[in-house]
PDB file of N, CA and C in Angstrom:
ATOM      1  N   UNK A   1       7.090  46.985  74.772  1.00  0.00           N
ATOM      2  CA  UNK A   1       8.113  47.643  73.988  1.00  0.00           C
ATOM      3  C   UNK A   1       9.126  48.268  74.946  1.00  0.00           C
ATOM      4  N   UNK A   2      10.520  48.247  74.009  1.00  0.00           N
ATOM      5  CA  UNK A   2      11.848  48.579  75.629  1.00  0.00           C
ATOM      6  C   UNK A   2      11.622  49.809  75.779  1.00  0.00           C
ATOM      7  N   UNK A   3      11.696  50.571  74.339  1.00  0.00           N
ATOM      8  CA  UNK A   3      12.073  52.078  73.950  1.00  0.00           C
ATOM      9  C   UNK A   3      10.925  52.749  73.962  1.00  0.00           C
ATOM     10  N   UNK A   4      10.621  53.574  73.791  1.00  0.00           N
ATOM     11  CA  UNK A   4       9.077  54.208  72.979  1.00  0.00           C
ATOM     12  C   UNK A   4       9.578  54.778  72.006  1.00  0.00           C
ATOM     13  N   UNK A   5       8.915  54.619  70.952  1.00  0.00           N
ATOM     14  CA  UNK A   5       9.089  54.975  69.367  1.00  0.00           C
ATOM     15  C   UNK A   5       9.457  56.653  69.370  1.00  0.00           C
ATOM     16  N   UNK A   6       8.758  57.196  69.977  1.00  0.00           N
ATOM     17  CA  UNK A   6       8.985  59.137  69.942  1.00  0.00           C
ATOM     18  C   UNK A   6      10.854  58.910  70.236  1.00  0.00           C
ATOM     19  N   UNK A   7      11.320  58.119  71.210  1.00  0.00           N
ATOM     20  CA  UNK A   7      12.814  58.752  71.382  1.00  0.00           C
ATOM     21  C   UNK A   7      13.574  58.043  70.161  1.00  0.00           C
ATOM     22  N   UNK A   8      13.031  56.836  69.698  1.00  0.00           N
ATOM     23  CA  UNK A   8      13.844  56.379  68.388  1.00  0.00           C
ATOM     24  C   UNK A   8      13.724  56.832  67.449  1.00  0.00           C
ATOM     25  N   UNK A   9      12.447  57.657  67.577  1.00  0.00           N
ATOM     26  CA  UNK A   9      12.632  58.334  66.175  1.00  0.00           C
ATOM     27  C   UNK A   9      13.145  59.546  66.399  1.00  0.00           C
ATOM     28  N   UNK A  10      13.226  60.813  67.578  1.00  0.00           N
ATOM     29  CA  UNK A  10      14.105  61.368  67.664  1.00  0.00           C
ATOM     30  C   UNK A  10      15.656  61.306  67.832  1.00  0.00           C
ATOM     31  N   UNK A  11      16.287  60.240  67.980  1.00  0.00           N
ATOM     32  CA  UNK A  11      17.246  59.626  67.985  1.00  0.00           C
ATOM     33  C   UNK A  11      17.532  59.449  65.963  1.00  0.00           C
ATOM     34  N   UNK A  12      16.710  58.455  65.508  1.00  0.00           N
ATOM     35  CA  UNK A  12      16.708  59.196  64.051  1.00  0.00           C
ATOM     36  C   UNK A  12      16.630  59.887  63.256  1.00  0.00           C
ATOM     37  N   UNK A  13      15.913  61.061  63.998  1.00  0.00           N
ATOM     38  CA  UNK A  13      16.118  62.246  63.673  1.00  0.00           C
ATOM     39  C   UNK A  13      14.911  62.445  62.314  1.00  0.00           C
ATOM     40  N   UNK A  14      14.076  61.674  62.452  1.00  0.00           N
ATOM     41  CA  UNK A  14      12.734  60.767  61.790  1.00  0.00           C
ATOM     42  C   UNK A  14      11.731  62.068  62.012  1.00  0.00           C
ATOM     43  N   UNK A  15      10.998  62.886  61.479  1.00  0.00           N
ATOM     44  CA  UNK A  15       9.756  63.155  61.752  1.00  0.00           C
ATOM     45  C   UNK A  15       8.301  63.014  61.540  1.00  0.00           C
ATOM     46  N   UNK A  16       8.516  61.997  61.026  1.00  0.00           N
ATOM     47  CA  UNK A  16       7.224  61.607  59.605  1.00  0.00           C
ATOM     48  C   UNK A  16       6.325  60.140  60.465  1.00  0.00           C
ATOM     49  N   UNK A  17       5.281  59.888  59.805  1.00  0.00           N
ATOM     50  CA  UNK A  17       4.981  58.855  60.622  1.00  0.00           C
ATOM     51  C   UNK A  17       4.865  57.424  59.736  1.00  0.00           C
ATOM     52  N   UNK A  18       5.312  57.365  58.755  1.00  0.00           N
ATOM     53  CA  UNK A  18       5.067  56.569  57.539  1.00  0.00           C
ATOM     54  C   UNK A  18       6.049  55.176  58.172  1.00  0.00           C
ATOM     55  N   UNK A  19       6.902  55.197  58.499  1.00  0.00           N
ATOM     56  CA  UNK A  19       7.438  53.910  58.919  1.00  0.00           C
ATOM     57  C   UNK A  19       7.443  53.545  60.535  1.00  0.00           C
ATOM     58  N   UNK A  20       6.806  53.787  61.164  1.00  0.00           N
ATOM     59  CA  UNK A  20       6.183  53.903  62.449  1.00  0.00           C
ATOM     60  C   UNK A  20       6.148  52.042  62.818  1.00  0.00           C
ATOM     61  N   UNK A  21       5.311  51.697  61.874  1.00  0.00           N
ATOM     62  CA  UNK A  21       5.627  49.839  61.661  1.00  0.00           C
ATOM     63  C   UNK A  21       6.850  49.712  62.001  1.00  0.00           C
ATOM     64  N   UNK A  22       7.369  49.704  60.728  1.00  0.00           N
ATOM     65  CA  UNK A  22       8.936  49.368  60.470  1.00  0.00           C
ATOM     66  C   UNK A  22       9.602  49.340  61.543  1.00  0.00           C
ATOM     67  N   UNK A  23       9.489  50.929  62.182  1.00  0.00           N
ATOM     68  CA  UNK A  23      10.625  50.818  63.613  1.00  0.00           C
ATOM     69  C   UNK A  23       9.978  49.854  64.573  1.00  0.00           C
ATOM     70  N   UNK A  24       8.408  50.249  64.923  1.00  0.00           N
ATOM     71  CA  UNK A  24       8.429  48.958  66.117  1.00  0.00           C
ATOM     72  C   UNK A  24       8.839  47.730  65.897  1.00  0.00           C
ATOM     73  N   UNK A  25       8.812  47.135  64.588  1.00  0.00           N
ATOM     74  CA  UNK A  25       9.595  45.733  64.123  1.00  0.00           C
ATOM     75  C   UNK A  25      11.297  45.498  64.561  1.00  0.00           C
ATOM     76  N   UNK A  26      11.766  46.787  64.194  1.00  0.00           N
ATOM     77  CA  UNK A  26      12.603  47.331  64.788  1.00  0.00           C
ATOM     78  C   UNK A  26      13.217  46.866  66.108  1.00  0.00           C
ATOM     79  N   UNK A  27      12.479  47.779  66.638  1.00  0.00           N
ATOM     80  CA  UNK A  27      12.385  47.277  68.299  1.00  0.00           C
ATOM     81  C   UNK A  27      12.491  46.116  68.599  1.00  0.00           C
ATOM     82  N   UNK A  28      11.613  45.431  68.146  1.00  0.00           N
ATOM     83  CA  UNK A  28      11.266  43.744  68.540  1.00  0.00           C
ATOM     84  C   UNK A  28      12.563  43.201  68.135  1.00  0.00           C
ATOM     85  N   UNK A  29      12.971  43.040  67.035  1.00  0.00           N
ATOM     86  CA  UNK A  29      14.184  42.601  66.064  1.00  0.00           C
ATOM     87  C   UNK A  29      15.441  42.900  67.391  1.00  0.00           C
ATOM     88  N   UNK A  30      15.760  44.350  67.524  1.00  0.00           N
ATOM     89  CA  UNK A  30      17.195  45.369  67.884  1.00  0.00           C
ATOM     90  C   UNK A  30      16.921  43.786  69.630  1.00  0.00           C
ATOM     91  N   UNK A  31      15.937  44.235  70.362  1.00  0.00           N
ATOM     92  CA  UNK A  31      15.467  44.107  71.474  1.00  0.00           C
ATOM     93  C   UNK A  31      16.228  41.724  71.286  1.00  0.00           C
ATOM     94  N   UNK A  32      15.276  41.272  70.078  1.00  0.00           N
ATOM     95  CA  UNK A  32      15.179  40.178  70.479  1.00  0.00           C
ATOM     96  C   UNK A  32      17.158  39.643  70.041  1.00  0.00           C
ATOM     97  N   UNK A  33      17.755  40.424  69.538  1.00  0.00           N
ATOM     98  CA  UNK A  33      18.976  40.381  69.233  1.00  0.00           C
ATOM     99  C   UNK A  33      20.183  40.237  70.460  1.00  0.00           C
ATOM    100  N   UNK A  34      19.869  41.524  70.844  1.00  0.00           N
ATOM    101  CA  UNK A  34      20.788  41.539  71.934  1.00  0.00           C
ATOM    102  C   UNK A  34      20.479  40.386  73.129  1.00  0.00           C
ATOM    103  N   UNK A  35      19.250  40.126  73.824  1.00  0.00           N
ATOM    104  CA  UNK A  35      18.852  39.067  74.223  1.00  0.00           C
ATOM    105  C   UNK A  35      19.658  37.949  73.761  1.00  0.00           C
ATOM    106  N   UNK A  36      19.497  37.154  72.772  1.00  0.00           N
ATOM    107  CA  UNK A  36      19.807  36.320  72.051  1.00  0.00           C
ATOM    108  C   UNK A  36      21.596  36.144  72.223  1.00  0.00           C
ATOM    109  N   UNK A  37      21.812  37.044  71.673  1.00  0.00           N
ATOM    110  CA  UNK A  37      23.389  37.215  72.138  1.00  0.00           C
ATOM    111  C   UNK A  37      24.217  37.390  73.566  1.00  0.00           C
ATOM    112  N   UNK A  38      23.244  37.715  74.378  1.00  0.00           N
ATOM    113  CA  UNK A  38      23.781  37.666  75.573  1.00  0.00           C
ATOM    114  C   UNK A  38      23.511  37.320  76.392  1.00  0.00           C
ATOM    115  N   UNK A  39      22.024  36.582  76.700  1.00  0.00           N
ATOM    116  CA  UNK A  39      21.362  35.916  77.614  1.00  0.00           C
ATOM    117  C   UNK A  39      20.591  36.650  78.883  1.00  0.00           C
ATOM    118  N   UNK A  40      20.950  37.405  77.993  1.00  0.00           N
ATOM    119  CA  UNK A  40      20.423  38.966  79.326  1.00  0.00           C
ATOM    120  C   UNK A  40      18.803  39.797  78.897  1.00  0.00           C
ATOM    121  N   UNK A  41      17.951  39.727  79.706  1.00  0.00           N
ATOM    122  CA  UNK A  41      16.918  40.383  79.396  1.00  0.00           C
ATOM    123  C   UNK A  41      16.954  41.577  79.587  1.00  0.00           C
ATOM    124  N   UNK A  42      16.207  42.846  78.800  1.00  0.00           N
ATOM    125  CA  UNK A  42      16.007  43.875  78.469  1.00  0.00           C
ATOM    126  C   UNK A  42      15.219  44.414  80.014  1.00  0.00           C
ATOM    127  N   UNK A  43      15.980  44.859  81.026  1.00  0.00           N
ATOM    128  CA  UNK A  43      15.119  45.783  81.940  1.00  0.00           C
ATOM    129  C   UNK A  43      14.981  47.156  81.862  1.00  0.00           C
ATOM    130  N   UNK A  44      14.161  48.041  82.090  1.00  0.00           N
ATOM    131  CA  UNK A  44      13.740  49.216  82.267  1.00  0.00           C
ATOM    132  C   UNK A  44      14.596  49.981  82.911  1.00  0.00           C
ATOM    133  N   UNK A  45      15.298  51.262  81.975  1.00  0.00           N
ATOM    134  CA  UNK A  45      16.372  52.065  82.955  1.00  0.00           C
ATOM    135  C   UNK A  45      17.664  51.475  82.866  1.00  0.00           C
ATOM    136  N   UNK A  46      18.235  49.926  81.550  1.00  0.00           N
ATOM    137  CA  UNK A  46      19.427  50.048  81.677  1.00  0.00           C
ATOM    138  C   UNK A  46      19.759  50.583  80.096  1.00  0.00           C
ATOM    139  N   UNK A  47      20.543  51.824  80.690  1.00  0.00           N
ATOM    140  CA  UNK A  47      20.853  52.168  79.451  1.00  0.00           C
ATOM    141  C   UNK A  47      21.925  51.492  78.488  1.00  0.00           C
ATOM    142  N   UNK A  48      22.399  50.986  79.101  1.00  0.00           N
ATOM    143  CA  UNK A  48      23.677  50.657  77.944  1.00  0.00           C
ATOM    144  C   UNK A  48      22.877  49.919  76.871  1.00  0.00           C
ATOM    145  N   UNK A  49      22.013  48.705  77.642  1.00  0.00           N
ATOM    146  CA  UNK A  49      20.961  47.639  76.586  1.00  0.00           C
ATOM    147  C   UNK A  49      20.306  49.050  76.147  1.00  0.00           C
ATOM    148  N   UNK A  50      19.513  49.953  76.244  1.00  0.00           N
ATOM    149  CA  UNK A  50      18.762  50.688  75.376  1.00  0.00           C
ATOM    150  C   UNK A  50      19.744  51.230  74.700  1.00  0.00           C
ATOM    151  N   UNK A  51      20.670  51.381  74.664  1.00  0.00           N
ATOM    152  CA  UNK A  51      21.776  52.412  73.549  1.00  0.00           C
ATOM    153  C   UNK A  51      22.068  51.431  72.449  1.00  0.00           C
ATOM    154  N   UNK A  52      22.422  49.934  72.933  1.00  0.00           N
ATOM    155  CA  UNK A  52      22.874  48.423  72.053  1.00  0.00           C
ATOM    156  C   UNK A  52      21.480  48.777  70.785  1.00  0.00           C
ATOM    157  N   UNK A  53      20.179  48.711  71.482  1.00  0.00           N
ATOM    158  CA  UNK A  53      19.023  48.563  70.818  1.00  0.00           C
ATOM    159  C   UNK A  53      19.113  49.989  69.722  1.00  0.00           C
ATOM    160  N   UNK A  54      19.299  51.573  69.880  1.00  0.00           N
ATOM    161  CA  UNK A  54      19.282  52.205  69.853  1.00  0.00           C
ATOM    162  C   UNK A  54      20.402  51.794  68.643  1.00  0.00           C
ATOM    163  N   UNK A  55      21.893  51.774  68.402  1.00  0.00           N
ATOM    164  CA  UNK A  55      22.315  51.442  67.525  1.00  0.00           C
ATOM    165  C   UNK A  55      22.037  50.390  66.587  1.00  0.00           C
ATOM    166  N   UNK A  56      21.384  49.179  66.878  1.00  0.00           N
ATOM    167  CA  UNK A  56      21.363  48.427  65.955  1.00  0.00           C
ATOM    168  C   UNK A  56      20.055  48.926  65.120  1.00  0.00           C
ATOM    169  N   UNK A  57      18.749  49.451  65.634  1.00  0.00           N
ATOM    170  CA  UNK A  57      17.915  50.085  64.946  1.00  0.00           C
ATOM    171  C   UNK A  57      18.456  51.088  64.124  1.00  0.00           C
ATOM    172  N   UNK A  58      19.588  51.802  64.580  1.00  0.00           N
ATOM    173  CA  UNK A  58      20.185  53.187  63.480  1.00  0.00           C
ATOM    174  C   UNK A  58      20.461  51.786  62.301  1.00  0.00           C
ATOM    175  N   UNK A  59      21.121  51.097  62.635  1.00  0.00           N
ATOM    176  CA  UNK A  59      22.061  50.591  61.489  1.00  0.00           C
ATOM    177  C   UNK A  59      21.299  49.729  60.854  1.00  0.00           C
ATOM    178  N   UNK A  60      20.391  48.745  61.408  1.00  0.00           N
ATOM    179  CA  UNK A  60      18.929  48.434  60.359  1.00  0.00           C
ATOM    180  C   UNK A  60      18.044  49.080  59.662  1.00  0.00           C
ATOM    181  N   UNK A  61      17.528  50.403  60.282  1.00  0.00           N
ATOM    182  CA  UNK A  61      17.497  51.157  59.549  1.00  0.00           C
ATOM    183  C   UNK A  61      17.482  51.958  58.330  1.00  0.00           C
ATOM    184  N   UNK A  62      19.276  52.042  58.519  1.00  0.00           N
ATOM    185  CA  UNK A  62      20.045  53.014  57.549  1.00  0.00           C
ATOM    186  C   UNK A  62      20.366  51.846  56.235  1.00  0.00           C
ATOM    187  N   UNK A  63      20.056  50.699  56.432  1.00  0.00           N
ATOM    188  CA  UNK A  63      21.094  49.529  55.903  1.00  0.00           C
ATOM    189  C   UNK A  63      19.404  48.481  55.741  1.00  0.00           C
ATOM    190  N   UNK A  64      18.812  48.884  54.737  1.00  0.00           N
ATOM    191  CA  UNK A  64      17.635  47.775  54.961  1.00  0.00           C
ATOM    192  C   UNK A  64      17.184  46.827  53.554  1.00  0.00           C
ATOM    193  N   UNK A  65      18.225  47.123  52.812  1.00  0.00           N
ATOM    194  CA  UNK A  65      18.463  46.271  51.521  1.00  0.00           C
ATOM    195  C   UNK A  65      19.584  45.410  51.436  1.00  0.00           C
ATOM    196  N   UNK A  66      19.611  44.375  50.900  1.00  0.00           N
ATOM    197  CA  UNK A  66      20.903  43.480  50.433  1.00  0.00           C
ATOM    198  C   UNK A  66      21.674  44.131  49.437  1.00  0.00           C
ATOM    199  N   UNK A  67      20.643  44.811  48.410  1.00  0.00           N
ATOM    200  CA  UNK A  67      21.270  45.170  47.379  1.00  0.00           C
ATOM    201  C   UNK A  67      21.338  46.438  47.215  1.00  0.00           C
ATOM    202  N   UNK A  68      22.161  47.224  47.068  1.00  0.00           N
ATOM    203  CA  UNK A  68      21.910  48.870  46.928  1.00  0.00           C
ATOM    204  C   UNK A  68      23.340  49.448  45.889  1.00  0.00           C
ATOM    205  N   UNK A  69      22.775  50.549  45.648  1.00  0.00           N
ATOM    206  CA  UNK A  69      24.117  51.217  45.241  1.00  0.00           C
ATOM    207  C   UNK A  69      24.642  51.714  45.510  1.00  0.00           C
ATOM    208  N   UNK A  70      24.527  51.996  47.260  1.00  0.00           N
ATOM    209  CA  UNK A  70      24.890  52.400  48.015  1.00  0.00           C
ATOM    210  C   UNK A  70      26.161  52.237  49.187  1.00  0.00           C
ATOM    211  N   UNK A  71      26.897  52.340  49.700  1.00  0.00           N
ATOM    212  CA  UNK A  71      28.180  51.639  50.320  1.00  0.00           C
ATOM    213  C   UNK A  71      27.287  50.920  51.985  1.00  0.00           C
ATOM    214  N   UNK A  72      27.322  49.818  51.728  1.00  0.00           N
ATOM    215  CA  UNK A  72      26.454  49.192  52.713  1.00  0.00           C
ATOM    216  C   UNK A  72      27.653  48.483  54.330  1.00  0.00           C
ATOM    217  N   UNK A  73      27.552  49.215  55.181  1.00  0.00           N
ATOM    218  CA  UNK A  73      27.903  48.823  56.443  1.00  0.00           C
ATOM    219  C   UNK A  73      27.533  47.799  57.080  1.00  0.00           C
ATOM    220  N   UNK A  74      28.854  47.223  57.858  1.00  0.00           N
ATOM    221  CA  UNK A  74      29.361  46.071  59.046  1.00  0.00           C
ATOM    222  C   UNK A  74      28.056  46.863  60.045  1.00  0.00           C
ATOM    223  N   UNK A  75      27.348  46.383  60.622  1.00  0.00           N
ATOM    224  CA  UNK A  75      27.104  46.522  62.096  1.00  0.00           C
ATOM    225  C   UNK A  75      28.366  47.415  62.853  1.00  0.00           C
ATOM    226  N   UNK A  76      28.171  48.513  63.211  1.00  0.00           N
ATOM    227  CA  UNK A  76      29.356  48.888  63.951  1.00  0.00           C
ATOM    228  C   UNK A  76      29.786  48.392  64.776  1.00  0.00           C
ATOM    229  N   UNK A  77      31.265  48.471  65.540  1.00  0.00           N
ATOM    230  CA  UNK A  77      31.771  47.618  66.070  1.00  0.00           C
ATOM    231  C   UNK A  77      31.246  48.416  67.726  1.00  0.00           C
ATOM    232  N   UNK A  78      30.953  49.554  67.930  1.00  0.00           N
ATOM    233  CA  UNK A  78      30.370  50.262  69.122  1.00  0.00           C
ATOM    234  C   UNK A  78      29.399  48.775  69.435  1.00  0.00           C
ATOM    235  N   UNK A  79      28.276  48.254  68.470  1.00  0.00           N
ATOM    236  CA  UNK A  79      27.260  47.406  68.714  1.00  0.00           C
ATOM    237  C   UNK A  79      27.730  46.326  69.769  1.00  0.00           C
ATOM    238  N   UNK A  80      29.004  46.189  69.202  1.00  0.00           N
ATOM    239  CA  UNK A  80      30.159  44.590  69.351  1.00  0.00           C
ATOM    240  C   UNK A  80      30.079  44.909  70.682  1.00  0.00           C
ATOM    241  N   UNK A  81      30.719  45.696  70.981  1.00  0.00           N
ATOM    242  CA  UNK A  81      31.679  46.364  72.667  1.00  0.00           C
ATOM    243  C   UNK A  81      30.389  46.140  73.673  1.00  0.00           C
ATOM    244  N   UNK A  82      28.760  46.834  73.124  1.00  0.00           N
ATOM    245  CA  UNK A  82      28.084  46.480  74.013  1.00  0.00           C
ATOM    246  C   UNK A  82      27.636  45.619  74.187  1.00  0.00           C
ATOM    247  N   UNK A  83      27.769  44.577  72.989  1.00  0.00           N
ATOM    248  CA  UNK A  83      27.223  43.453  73.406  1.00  0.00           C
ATOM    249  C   UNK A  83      28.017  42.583  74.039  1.00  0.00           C
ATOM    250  N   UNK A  84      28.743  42.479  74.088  1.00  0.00           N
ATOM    251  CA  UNK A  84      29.813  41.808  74.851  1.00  0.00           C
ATOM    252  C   UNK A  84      30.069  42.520  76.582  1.00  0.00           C
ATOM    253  N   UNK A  85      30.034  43.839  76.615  1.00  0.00           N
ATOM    254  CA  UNK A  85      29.773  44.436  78.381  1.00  0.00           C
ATOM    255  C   UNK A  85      28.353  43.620  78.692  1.00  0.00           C
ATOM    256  N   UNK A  86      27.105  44.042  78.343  1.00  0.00           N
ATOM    257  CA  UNK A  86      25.929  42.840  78.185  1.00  0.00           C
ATOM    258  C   UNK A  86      25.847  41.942  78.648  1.00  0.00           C
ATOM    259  N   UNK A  87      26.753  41.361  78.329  1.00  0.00           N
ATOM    260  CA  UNK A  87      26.915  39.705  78.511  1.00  0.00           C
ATOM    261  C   UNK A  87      27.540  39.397  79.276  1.00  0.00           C
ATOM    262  N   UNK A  88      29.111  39.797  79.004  1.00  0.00           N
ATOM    263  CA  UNK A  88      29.664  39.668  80.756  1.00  0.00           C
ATOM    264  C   UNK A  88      29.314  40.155  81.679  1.00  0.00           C
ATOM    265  N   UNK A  89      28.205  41.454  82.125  1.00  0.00           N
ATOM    266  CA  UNK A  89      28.151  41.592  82.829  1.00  0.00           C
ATOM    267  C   UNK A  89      26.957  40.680  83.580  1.00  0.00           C
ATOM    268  N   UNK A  90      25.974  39.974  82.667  1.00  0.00           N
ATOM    269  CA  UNK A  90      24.692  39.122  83.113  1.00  0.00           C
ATOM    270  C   UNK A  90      25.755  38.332  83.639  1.00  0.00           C
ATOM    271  N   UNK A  91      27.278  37.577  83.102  1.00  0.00           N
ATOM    272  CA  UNK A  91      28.031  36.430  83.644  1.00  0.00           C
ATOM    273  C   UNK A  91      28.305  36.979  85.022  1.00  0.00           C
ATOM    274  N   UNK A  92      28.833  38.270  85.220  1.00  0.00           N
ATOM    275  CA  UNK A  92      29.041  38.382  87.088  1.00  0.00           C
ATOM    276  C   UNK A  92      27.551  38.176  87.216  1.00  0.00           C
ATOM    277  N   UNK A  93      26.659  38.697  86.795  1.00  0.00           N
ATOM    278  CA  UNK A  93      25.521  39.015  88.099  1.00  0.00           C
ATOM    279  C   UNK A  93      25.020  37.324  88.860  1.00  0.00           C
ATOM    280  N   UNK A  94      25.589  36.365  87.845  1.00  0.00           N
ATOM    281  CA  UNK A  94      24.798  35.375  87.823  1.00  0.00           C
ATOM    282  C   UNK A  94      25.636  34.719  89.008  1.00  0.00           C
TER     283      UNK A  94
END
């Protein structure tokens, strides 16, 4: 696991332990995403990839129905910006 669950859920501001699942799915999901999109693996200590992960878990999260009656959000575009630094930056390293 990238994150440990205690800072995502303080980051959510979460105190309960009832969806404890959910977020590590979370994780896996936020984690196998950004990967996917940028070709870049998840190392230990880079924050920008833990912040990418860190938002897309807020916004899966907050946003975990198709249907709601609720006003349902784009992926923020903050997500966009890092995934794209992400990526170009795996393109210099390479």
């Amino acid at each position: 696991m990238s994150i440990e669950i205690s800072d995502i859920k303080s980051y959510l501001r979460i105190n309960h332990d009832e969806d404890d699942t959910y977020i590590e799915h979370l994780i896996d999901v936020s984690e196998s995403f950004i990967k996917e999109q940028t070709g870049v693996e998840f190392t230990d200590g880079d924050k920008v990839y833990e912040q990418g992960i860190l938002f897309l878990i807020a916004h899966l999260y907050d946003n975990r129905s198709a249907v709601t009656d609720k006003t349902v959000n784009t992926v923020p575009y903050t997500l966009d910006y890092i995934v794209k630094h992400i990526k170009n930056r795996g393109e210099l390293e390479e």
